[in-house]
Protein backbone atom coordinates (compact mmCIF):
# COMPACT_ATOMS: atom_id res chain seq x y z
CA UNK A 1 -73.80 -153.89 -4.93
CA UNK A 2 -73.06 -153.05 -1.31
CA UNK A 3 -74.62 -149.46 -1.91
CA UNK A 4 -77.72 -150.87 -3.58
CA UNK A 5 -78.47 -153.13 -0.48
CA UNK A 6 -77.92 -150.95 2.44
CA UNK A 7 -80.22 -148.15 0.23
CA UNK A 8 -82.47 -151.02 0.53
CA UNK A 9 -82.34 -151.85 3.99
CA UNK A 10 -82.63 -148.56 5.11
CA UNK A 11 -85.48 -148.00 2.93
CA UNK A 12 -87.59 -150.68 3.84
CA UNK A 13 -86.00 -150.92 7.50
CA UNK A 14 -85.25 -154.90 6.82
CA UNK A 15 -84.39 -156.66 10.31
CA UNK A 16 -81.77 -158.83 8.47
CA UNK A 17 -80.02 -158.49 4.60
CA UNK A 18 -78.84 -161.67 3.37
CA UNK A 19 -76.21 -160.22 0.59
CA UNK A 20 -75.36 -162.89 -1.66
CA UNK A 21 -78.02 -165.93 -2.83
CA UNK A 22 -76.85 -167.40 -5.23
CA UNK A 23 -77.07 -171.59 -5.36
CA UNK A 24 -74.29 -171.99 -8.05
CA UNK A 25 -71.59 -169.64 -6.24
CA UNK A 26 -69.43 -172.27 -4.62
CA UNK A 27 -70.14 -174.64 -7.55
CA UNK A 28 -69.09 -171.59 -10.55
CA UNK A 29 -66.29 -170.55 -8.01
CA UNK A 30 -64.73 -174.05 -8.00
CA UNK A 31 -64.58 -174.37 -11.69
CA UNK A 32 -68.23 -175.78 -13.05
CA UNK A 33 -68.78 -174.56 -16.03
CA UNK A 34 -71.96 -171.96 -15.87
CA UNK A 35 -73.44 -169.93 -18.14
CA UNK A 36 -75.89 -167.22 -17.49
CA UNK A 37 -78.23 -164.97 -19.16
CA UNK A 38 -77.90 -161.09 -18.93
CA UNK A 39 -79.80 -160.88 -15.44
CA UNK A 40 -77.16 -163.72 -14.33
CA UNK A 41 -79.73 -166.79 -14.06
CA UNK A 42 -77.86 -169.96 -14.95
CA UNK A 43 -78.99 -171.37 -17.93
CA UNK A 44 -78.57 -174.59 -19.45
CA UNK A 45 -77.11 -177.24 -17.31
CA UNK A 46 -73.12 -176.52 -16.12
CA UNK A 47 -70.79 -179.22 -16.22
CA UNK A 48 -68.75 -180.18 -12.91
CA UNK A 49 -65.69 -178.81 -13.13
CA UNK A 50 -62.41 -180.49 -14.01
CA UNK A 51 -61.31 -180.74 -10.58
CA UNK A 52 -62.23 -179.15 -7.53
CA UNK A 53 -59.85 -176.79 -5.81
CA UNK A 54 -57.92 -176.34 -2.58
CA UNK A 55 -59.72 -174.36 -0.26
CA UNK A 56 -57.43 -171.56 -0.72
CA UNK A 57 -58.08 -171.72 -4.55
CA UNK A 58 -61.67 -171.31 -3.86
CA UNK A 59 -61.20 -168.50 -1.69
CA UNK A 60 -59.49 -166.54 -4.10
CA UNK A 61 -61.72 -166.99 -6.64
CA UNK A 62 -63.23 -163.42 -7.82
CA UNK A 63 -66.76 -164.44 -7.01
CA UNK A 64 -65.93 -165.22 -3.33
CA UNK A 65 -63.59 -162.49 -3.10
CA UNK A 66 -66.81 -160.55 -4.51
CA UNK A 67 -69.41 -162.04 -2.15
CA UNK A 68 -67.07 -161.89 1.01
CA UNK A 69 -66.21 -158.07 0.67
CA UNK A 70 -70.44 -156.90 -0.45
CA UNK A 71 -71.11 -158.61 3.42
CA UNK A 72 -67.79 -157.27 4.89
CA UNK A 73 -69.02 -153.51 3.84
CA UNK A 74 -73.03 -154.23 4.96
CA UNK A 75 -71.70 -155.39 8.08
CA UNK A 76 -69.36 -152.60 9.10
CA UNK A 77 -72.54 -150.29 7.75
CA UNK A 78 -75.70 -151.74 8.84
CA UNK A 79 -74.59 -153.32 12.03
CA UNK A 80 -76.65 -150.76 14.34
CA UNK A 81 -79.66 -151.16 11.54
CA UNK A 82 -79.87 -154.91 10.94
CA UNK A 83 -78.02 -157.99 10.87
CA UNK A 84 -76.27 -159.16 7.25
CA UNK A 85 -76.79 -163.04 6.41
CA UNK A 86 -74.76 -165.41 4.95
CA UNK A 87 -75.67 -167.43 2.51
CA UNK A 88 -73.90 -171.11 1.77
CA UNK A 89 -75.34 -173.71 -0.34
CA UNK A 90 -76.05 -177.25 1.24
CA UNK A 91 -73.48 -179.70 1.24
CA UNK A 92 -75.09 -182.36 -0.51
CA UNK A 93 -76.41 -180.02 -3.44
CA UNK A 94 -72.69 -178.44 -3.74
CA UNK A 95 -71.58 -182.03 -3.99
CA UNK A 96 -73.53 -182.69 -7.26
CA UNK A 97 -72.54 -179.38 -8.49
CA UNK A 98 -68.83 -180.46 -7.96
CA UNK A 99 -69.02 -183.86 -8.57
CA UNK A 100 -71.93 -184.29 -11.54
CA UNK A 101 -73.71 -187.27 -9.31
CA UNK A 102 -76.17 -187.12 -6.29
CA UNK A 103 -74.90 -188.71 -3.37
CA UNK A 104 -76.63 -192.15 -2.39
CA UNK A 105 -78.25 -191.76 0.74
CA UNK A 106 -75.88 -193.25 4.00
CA UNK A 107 -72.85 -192.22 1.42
CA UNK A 108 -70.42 -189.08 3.08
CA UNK A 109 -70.48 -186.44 1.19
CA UNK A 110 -67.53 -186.00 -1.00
CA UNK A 111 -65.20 -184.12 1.57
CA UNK A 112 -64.67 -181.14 -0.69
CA UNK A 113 -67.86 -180.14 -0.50
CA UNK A 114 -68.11 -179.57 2.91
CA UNK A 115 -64.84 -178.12 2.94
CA UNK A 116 -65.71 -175.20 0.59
CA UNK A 117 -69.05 -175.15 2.49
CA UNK A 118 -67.16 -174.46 5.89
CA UNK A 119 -64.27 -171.82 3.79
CA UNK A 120 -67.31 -169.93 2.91
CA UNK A 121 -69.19 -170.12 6.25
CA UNK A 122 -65.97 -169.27 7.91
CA UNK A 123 -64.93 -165.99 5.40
CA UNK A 124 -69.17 -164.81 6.33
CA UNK A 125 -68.29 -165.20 9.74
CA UNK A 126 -65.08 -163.49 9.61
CA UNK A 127 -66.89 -160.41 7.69
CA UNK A 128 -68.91 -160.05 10.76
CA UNK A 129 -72.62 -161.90 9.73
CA UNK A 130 -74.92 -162.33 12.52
CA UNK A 131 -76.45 -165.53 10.92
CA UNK A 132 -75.48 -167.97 8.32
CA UNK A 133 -78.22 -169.45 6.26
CA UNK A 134 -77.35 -172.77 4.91
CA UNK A 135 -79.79 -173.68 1.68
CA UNK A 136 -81.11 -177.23 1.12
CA UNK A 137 -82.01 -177.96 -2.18
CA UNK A 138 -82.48 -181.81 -2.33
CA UNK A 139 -84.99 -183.69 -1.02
CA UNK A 140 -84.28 -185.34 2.64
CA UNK A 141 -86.33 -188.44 4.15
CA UNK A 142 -83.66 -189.95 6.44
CA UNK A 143 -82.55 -188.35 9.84
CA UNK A 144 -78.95 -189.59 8.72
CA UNK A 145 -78.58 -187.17 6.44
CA UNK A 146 -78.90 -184.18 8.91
CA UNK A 147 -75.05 -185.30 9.26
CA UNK A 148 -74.45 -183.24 6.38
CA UNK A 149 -75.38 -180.19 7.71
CA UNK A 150 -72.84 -180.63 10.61
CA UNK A 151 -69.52 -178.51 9.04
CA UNK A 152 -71.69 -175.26 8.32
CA UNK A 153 -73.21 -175.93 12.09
CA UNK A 154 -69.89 -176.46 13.56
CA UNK A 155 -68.76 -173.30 11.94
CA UNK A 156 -71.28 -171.29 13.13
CA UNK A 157 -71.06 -172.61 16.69
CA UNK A 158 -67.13 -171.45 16.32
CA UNK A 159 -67.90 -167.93 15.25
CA UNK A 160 -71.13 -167.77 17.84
CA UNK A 161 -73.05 -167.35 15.29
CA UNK A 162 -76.89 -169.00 14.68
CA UNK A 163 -77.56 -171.42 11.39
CA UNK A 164 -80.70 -171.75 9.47
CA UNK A 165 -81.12 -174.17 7.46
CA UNK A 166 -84.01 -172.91 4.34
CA UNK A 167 -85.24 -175.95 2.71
CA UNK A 168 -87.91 -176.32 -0.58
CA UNK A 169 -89.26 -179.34 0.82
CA UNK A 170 -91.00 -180.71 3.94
CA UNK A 171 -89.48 -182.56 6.84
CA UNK A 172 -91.10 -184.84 8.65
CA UNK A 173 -90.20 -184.40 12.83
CA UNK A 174 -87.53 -186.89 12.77
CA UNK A 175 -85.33 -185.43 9.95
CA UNK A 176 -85.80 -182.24 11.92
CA UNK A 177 -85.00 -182.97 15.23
CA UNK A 178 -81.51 -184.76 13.45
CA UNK A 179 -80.66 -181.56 12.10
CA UNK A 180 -81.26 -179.93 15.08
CA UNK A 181 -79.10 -182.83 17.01
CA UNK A 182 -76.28 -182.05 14.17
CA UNK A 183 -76.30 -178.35 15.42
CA UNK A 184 -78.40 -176.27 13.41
CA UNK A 185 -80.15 -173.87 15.38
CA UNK A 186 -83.48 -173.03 13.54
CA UNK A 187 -85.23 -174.74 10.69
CA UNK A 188 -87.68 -173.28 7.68
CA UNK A 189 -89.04 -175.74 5.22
């Protein structure tokens, strides 16, 4: 995987390789129950898992394990030729994966969530990224909820490293000036 990508980079002379997209890789690593096809789409709709792990647990799950060393290598190897991205999915999308309900808006985010948001940020940032992209999948209205973008932002200012948050849907000034005020540094929606 690492070997395909840097090929890749080099190739096309990419200014940044973001390793590992995948929405459902927290989720599938914490126990939901996925199924995918043979190109690895998810298909049907996974159930929440039984319970969600420790932090540790998570991290030693096979697909993070997986994901951590393909950005590990492409950073020790592409460092002069670009800069490798990590990818986490939004906090308030990983807590309906986890949890099987969308959060009501003004309602924290179930805890876990961001804390396997931030063990993933935080193993990226230890592999050496020179971004983390945090993806937003939900639909956001009110500036409150830029709150929830705050422990992938905090991790990132720890590790010195920038956070972009990629949303699918429109924000209107407000919502992004929040999520800049909860510490994400650039914004594409």
């Amino acid at each position: 995987c690492a070997e395909a990508l840097r090929a890749f980079q080099r190739k096309i002379q990419a200014d940044a390789v973001i390793p590992w997209f995948d929405g459902w890789l927290e989720a599938e690593a914490a126990g939901a129950g996925v199924t995918r096809d043979e190109l690895g789409q998810v298909i049907g709709t996974p159930a929440p898992p039984q319970r969600v792990p420790s932090v540790k647990g998570f991290l030693d799950a096979p697909q993070v394990r997986h994901a951590l060393e393909v950005a590990r290598i492409l950073c020790r190897e592409t460092r002069e030729q670009s800069s490798v991205v990590g990818c986490v999915t939004g906090t308030r999308i990983l807590a309906v994966r986890l949890l099987g309900v969308r959060p009501k808006p003004g309602v924290d985010v179930e805890p876990a969530a961001a804390e396997i948001a931030q063990a993933l940020a935080r193993g990226y940032c230890e592999a050496g990224v020179g971004a983390l992209a945090l993806a937003a999948e939900l639909p956001m209205s009110d500036p409150t909820e830029a709150r929830h973008f705050k422990p992938v932002a905090d991790v990132g200012r720890e590790y010195g490293v920038p956070v972009i948050l990629l949303s699918r849907h429109p924000m209107s000034q407000a919502l992004e000036a929040a999520i800049h005020k909860a510490g994400i540094d650039h914004v594409a929606s």
